[in-house]
Protein backbone atom coordinates (compact mmCIF):
# COMPACT_ATOMS: atom_id res chain seq x y z
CA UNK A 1 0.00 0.00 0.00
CA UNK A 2 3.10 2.49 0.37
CA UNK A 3 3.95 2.03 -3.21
CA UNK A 4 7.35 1.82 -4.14
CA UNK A 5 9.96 1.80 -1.14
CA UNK A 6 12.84 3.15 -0.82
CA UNK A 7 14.73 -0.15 -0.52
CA UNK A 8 13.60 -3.40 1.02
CA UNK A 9 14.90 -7.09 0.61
CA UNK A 10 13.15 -8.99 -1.97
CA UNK A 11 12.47 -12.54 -3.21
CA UNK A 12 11.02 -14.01 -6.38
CA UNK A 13 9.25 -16.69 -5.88
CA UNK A 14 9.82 -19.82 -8.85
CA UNK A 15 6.91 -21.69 -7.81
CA UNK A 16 4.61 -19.15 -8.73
CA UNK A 17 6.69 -17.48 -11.65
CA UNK A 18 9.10 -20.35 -13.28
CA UNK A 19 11.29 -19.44 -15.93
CA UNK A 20 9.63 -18.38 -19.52
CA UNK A 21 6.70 -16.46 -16.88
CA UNK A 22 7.09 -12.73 -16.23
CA UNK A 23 10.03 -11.93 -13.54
CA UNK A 24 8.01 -10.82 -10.32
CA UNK A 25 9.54 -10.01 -6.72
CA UNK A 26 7.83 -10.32 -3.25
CA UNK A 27 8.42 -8.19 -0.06
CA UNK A 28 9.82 -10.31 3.17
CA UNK A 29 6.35 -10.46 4.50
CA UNK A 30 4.14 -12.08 1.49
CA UNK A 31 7.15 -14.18 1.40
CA UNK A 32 5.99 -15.53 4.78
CA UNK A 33 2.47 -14.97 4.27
CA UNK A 34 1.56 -15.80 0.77
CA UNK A 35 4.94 -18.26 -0.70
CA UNK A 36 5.68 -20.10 2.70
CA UNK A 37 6.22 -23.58 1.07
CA UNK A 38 7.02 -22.58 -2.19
CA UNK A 39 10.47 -22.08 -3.87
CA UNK A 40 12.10 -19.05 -3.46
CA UNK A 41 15.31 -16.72 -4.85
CA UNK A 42 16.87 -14.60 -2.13
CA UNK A 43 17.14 -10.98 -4.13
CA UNK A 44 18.96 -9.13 -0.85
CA UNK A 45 17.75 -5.37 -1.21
CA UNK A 46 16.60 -3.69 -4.08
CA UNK A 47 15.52 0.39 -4.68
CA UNK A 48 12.35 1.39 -5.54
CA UNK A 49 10.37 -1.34 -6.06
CA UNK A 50 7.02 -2.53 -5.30
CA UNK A 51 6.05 -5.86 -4.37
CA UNK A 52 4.15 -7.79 -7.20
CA UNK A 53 2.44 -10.62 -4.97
CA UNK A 54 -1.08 -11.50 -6.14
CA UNK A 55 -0.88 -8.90 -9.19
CA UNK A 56 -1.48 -9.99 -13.01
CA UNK A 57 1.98 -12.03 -13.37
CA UNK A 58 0.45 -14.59 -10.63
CA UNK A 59 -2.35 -16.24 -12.45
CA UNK A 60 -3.37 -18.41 -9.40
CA UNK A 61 -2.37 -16.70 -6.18
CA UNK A 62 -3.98 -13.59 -4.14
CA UNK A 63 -1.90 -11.70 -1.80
CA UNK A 64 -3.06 -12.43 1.63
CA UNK A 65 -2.26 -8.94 3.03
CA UNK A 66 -2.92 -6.75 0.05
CA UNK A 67 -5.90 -8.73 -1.97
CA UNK A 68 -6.24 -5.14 -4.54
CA UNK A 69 -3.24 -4.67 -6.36
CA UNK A 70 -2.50 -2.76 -9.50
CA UNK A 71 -1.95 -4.99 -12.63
CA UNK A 72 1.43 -4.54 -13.08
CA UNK A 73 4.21 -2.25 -11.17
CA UNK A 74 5.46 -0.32 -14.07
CA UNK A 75 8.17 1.83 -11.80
CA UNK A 76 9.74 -1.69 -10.80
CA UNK A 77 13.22 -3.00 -12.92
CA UNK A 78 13.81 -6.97 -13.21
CA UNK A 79 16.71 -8.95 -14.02
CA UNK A 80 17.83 -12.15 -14.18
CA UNK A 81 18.56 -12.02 -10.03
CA UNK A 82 14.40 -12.70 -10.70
CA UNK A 83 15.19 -16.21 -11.97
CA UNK A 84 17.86 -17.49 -9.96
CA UNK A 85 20.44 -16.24 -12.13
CA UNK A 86 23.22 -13.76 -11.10
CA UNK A 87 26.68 -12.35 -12.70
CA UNK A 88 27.85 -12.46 -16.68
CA UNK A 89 28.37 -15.74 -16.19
CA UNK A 90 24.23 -16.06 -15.53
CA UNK A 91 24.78 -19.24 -13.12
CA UNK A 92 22.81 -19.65 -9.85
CA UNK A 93 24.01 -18.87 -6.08
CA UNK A 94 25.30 -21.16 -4.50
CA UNK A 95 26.52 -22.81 -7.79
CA UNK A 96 27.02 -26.61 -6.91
CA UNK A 97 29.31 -26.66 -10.71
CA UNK A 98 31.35 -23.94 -9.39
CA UNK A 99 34.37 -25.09 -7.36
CA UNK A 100 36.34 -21.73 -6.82
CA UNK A 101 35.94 -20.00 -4.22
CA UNK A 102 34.96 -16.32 -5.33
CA UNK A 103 32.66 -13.78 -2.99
CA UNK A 104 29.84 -12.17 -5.25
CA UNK A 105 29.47 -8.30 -4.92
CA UNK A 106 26.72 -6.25 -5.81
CA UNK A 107 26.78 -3.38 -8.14
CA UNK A 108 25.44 -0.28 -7.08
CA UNK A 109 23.95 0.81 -10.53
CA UNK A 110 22.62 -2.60 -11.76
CA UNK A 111 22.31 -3.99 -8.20
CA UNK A 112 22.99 -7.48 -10.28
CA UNK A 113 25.52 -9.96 -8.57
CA UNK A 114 28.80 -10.32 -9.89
CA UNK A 115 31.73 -12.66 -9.03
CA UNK A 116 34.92 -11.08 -7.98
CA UNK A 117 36.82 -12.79 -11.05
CA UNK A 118 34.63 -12.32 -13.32
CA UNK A 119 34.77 -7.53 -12.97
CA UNK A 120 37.51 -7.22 -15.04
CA UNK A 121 39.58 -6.54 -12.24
CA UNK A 122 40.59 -8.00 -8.97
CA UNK A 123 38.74 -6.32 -6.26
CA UNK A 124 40.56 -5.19 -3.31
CA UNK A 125 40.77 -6.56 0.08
CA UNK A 126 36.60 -6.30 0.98
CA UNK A 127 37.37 -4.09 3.80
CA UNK A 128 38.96 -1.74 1.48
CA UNK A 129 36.21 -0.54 -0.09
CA UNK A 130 32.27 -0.14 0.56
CA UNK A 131 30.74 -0.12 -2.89
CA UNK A 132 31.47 -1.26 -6.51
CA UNK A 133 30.52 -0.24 -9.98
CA UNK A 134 30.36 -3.13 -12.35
CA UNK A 135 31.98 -2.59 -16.28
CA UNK A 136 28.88 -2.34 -17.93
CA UNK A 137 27.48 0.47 -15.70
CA UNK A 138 30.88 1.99 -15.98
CA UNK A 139 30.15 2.20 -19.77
CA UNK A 140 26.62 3.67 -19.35
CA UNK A 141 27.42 5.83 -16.29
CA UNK A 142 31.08 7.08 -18.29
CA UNK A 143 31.37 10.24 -16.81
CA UNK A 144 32.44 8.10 -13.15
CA UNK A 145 35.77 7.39 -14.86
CA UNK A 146 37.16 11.32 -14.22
CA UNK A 147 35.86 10.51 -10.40
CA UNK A 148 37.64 7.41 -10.95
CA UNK A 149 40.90 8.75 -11.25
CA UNK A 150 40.85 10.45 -7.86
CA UNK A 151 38.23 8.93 -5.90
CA UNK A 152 38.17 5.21 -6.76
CA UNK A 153 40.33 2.22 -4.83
CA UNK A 154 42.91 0.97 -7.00
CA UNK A 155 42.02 -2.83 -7.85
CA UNK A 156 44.61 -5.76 -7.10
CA UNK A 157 47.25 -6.45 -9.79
CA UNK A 158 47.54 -10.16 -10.43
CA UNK A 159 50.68 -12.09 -11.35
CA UNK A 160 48.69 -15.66 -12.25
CA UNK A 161 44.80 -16.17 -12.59
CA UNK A 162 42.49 -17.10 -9.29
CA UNK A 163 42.19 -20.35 -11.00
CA UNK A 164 45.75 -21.14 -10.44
CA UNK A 165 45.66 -19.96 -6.73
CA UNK A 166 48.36 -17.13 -8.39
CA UNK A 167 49.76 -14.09 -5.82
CA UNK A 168 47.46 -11.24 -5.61
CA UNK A 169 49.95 -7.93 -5.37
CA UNK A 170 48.61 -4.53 -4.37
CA UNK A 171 48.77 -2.27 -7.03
CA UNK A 172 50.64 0.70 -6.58
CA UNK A 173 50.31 4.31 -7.70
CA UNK A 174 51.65 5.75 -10.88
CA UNK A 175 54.32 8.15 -11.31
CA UNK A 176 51.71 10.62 -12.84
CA UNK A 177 48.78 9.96 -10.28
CA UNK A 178 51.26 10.92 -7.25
CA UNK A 179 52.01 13.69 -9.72
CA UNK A 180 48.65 14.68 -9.80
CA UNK A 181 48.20 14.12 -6.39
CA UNK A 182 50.85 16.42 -5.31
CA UNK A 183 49.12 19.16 -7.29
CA UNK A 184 45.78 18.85 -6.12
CA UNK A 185 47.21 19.25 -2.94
CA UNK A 186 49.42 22.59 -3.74
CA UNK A 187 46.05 24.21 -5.23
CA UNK A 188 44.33 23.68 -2.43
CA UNK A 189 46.89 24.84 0.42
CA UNK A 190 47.24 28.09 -2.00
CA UNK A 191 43.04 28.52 -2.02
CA UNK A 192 42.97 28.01 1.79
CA UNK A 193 45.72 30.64 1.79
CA UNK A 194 44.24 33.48 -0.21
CA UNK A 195 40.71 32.25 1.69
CA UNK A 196 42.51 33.02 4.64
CA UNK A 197 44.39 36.12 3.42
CA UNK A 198 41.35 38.11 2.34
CA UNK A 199 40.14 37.45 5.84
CA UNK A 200 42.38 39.09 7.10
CA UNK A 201 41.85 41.63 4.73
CA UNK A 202 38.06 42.03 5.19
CA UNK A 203 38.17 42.18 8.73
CA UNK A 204 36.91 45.07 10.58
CA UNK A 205 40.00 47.20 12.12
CA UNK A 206 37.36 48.31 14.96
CA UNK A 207 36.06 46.63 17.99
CA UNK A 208 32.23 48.03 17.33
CA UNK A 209 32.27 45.87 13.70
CA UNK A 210 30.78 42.40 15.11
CA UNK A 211 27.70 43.20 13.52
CA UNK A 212 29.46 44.13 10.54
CA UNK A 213 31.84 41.11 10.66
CA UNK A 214 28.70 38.67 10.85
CA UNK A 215 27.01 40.59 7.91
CA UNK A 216 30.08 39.90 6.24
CA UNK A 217 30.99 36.62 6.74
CA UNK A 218 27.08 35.80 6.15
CA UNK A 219 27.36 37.40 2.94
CA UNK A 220 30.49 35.57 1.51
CA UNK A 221 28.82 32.11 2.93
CA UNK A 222 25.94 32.70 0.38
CA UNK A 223 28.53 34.11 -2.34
CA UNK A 224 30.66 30.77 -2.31
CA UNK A 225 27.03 28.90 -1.88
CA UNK A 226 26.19 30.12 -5.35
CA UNK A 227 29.79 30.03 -6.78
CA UNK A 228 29.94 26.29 -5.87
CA UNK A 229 26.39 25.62 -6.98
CA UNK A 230 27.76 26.66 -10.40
CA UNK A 231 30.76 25.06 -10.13
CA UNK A 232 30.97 21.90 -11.82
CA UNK A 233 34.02 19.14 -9.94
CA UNK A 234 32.81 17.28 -13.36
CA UNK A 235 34.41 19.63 -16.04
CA UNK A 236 37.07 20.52 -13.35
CA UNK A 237 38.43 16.65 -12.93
CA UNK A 238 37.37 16.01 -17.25
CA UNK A 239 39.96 18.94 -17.94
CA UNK A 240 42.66 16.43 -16.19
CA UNK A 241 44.42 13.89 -18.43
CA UNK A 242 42.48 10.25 -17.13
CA UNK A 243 42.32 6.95 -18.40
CA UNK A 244 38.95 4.69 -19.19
CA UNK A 245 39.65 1.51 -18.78
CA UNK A 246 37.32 -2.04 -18.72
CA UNK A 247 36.76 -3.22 -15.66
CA UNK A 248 34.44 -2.69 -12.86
CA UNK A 249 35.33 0.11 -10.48
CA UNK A 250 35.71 0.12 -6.52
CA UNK A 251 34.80 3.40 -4.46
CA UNK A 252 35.60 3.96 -0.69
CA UNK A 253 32.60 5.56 1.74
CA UNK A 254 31.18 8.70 1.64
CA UNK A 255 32.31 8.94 -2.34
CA UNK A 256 28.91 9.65 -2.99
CA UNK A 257 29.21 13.20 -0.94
CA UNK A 258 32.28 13.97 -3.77
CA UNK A 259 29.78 14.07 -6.73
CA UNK A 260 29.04 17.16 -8.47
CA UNK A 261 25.78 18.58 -7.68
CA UNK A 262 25.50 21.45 -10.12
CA UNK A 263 22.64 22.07 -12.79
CA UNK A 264 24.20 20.40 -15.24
CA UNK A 265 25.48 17.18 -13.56
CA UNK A 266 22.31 16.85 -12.04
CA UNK A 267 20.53 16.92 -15.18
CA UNK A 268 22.70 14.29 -16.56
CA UNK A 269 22.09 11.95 -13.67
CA UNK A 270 18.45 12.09 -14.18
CA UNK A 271 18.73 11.32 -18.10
CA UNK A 272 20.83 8.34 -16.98
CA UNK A 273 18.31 7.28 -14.43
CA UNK A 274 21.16 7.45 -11.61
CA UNK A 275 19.71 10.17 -9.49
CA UNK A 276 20.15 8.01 -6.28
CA UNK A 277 24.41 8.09 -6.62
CA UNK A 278 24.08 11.50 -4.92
CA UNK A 279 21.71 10.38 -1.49
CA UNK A 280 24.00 8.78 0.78
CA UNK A 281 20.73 7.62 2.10
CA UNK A 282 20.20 5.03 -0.59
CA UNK A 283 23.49 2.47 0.08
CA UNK A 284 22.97 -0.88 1.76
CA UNK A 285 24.97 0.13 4.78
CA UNK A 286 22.54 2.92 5.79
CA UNK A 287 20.16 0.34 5.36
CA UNK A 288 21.72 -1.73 7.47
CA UNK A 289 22.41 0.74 9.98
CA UNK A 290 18.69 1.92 9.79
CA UNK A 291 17.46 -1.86 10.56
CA UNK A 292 20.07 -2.21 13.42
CA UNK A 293 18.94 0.78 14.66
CA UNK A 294 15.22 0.17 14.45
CA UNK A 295 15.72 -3.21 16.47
CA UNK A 296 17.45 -1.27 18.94
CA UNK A 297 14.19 0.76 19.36
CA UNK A 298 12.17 -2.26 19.40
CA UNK A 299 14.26 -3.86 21.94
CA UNK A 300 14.16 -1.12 24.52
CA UNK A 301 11.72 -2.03 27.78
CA UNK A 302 8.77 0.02 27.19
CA UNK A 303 8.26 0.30 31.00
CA UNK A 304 11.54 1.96 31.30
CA UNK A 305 10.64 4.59 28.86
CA UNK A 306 7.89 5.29 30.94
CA UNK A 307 9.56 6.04 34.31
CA UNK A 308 11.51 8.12 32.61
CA UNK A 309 8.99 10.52 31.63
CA UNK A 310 8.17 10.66 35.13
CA UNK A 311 8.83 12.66 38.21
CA UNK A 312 10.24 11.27 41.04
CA UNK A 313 7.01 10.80 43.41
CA UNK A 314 5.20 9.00 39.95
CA UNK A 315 8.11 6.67 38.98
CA UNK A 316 8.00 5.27 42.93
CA UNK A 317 3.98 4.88 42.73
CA UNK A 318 4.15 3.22 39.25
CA UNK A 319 6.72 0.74 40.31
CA UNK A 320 4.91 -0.50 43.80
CA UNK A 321 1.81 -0.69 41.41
CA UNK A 322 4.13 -2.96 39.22
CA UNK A 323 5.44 -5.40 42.30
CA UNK A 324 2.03 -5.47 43.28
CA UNK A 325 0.56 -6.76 40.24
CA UNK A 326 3.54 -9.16 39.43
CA UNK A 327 3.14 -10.58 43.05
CA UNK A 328 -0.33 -11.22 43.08
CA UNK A 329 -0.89 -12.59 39.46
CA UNK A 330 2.38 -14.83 39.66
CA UNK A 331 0.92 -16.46 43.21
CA UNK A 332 -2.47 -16.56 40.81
CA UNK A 333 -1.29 -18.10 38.15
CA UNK A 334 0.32 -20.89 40.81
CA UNK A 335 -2.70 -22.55 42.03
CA UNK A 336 -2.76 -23.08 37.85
CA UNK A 337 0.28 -24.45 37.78
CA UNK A 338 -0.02 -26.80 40.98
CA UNK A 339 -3.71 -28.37 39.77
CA UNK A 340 -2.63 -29.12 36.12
CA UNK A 341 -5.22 -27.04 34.75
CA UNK A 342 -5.31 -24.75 31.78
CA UNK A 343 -5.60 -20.89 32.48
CA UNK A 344 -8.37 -19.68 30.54
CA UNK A 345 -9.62 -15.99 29.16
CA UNK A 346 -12.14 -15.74 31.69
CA UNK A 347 -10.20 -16.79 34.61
CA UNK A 348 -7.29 -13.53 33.38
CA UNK A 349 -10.37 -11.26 33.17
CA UNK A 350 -11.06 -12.69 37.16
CA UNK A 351 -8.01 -11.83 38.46
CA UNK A 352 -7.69 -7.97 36.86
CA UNK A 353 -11.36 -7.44 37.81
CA UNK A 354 -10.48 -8.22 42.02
CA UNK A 355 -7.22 -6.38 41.54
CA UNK A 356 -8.65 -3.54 40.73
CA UNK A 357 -11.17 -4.15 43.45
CA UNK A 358 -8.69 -4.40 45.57
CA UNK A 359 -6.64 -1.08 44.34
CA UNK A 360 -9.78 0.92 44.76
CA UNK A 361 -10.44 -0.48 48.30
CA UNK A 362 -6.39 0.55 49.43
CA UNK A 363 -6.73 4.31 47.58
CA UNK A 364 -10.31 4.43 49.47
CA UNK A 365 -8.91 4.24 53.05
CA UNK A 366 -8.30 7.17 54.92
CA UNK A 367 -4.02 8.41 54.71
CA UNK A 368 -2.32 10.03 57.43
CA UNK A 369 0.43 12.27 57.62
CA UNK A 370 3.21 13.00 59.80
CA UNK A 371 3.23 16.73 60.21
């Protein structure tokens, strides 16, 4: 009923969609609901889809927690992941044919699975980077090779193939990417000099200028807000001498934050259909942290919230009201427990009925206090 989310795991479900039917995917909870005991394709997470159970690519099944569905999803994108089938090599996962061991990694772009031999490339060590562009969205999403240059983790260089169990060898920088490097870093140290130069310059020589110095400084904030909005880092890093190659491409975290965001770039993500490189929102780690974080919420004692939202005097009454009701239904629920019999609805609608007899007979009676 939400429509399209964000991201959410997925499954397709074979028993309902076998090969030669339309591809279809399922949320986690029709997969429980509506496709318990059938066969199913784990998809992992997938952006802005909507799930398909019961719609017109199931001819026999209705969705259990949804029954009205629209015919057919049009904003969703399918793949082969929808049949079992993952990487160029379009073999299942786990592949019982497949004897070398290879980790699969998901491209950002395509969000298809990919074995690591099988990118072009030998990935790095997987704690050296935290996302990975795959050669084919490389070719449609070109304009990531000037990031590359500067942004990207350098693959592996290999002396013998991962078939032979050959020496993987880090791959060092180039002569004219330290080169490079060193430059970069010159240009900046000389812009954060002249920033802090004119300063210095603009500074009010009295003590009576704060309001003028905030005024100021306000005013060159929204200056170099507008300068940068029509800046483009694209054209800057494009005017730089940097190679495409073809392989897939490895990218540490927060690269996403480095992306131009001017008028132009942003036009050019949308024509691609890559708006979502820019929201740092849409990787699987902040996913991942967003579930973790959720089941931290749902973990936390509910009657510990509540004290805290309380004064003193409240959070002392609330607890003997607690004892007193975990005393007297757990000696209750005893004489249960020592006859063998079963503890029925009526007999917990007994028991709250005479303790709250009994609270309104103790709050009745006359208190005293010490003066």
């Amino acid at each position: 009923a939400q429509g399209a989310v964000k991201r959410q795991a997925l499954y397709a479900c074979s028993t309902c969609t076998p090969p030669g039917a339309e591809p279809a995917g399922i949320c986690l909870a029709c997969s429980y609901e509506c496709h318990g005991s059938h066969r199913l394709f784990e998809l992992y997470t997938k952006r802005n889809f909507r799930c398909d159970c019961g719609n017109s690519k199931f001819k026999n099944l209705q969705c259990k927690l949804l029954p009205e569905k629209c015919k057919v999803n049009s904003g969703n994108k399918y793949n082969d992941n929808f049949y079992g089938l993952y990487c160029t090599c379009k073999r299942p996962y786990p592949d019982p044919e497949d004897e070398i061991p290879d980790e699969m990694i998901q491209c950002i772009v395509c969000e298809d699975w990919f074995h690591g031999r099988h990118l072009g490339a030998v990935p790095p060590e997987s704690g050296d980077f935290h996302e990975m562009v795959c050669q084919a969205c490389m070719k449609h999403c070109h304009f990531l090779w000037a990031y590359a240059s500067q942004l990207a983790v350098p693959p592996l260089t290999k002396v013998n193939s991962l078939e032979d169990e050959g020496i993987i060898l880090k791959a060092e920088e180039s002569e004219e990417q330290k080169k490079e490097i060193k430059q970069e870093s010159e240009v900046e140290h000389q812009d954060t000099k002249e920033e802090k130069q004119t300063d210095q310059f603009n500074e009010p020589s009295t003590s009576s200028g704060c309001c003028s110095k905030f005024l100021q400084k306000f005013l060159v904030g929204i200056a170099k807000a507008i300068s940068e909005s029509s800046f483009c880092k694209l054209k800057q890093l494009q005017s730089k001498p940097f190679l495409k190659k073809d392989h897939a491409t490895f990218w540490p975290s927060n690269w996403r934050s480095k992306l131009c965001t001017c008028e132009d770039c942003l036009k050019m993500y949308s024509d691609l259909e890559v708006q979502f490189l820019t929201d740092e929102c849409d990787t699987v780690l902040a996913y991942e942290n967003k579930g973790t974080s959720d089941q931290e919420t749902e973990r936390r004692d509910p009657l510990m919230d509540t004290l805290n939202s309380m004064n003193r005097v409240q959070q002392v009454e609330l607890i003997c009201e607690y004892n007193d009701l975990k005393t007297e239904l757990t000696d209750y629920l005893r004489k249960f427990a020592d006859e063998g019999t079963v503890v029925k609805r009526e007999d917990i609608q007994h028991f709250f009925e005479e303790f709250q007899s009994r609270k309104r007979r103790r709050t009745n009676r006359m208190q005293y206090y010490c003066s």
